[in-house]
Protein backbone atom coordinates (compact mmCIF):
# COMPACT_ATOMS: atom_id res chain seq x y z
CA UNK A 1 53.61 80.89 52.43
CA UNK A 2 53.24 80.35 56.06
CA UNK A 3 51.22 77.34 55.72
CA UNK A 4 53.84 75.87 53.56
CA UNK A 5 55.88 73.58 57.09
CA UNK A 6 52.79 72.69 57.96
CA UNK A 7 51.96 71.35 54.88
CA UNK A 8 55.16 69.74 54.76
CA UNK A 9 55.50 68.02 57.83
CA UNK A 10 52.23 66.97 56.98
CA UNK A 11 52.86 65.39 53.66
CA UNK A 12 56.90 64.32 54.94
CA UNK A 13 54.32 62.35 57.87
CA UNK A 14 51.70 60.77 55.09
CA UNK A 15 54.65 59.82 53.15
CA UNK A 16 56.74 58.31 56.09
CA UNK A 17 53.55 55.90 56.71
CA UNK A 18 52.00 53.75 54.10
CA UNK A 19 48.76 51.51 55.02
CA UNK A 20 50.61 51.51 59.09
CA UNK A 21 53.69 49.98 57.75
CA UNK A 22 56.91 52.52 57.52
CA UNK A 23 57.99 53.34 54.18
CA UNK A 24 61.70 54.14 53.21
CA UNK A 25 61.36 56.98 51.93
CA UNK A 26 63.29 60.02 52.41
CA UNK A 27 61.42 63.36 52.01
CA UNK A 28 63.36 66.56 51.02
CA UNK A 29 62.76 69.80 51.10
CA UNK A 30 64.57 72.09 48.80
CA UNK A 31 64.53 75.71 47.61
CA UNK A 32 65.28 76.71 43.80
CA UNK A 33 65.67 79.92 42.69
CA UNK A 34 64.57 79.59 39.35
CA UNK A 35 65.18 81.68 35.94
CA UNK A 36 62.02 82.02 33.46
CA UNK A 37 62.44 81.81 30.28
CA UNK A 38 59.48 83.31 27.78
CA UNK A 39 57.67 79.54 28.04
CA UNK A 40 57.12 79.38 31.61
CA UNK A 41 53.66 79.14 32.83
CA UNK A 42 53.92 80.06 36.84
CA UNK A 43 50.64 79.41 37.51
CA UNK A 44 51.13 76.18 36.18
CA UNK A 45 54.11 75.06 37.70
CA UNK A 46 52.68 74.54 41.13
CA UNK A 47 50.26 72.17 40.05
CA UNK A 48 52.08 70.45 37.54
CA UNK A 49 55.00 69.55 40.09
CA UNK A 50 52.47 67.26 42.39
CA UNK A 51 51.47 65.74 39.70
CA UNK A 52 55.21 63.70 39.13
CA UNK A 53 56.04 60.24 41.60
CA UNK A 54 57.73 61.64 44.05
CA UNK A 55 56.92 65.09 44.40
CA UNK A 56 55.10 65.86 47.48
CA UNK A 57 54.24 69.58 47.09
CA UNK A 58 55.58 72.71 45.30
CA UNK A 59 55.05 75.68 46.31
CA UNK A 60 56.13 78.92 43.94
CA UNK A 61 56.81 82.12 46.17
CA UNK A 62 56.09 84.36 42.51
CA UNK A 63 57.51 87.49 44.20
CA UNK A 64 61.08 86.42 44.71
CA UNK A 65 60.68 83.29 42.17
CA UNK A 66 61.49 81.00 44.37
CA UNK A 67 60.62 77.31 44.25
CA UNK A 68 59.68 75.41 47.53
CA UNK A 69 59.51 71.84 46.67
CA UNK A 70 59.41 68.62 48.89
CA UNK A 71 60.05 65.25 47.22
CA UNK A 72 61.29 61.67 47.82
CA UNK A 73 64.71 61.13 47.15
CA UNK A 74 63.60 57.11 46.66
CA UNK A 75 61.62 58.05 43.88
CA UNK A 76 62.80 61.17 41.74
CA UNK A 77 66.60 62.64 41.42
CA UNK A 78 67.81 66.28 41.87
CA UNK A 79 69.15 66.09 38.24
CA UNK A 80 65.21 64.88 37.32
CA UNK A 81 63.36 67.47 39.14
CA UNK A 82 65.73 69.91 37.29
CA UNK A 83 64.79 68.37 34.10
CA UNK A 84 61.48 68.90 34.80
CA UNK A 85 61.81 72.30 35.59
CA UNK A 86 63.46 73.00 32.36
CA UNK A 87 60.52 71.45 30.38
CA UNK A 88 57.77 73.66 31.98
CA UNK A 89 60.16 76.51 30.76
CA UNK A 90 62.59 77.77 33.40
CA UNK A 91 66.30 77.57 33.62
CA UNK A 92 68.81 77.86 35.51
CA UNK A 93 68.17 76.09 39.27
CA UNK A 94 70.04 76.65 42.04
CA UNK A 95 69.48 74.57 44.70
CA UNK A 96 69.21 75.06 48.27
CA UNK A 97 68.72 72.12 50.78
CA UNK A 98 66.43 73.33 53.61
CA UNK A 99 65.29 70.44 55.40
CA UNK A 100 65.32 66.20 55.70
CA UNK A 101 63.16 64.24 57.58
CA UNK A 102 62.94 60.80 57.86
């Protein structure tokens, strides 16, 4: 868990620049408290995420189900990454902004 801004600054950074050129993309960093439903698979989830265009990492704090997920707002929507979400078997999703960076 405490690795997790490093990880993202470090992914928001590989994202930013793309073979030296700067890329428009805007990296995100939100928090979603999320609501299992008997089909979720948490250690699934995780994986699963960063496996999507757009979605930089995802990190599942299981104790407090909380989501931590960074992703480019160029690429996938709030309303997608919720969609997603629902198909791997949770419901329900807050969200929480946390961070931009450029």
């Amino acid at each position: 868990m405490k690795y997790f801004g490093a990880l993202f600054l470090f992914s928001a950074f590989l994202s930013i620049m793309v073979g030296g050129t700067y890329s428009q993309s805007e990296i995100v960093e939100v928090s979603l408290h999320l609501a299992p439903t008997p089909l979720a698979q948490p250690d699934l989830i995780e994986r699963s995420l960063v496996e999507f265009d757009g979605i930089v990492a995802a990190v599942l704090d299981r104790s407090n189900s909380i989501l931590f997920v960074s992703y480019d707002k160029s690429q996938i929507t709030m309303d997608e990454l919720a969609y997603l979400l629902t198909s791997m078997g949770y419901r329900s999703v807050p969200v929480e902004p946390i961070q931009a960076a450029l």
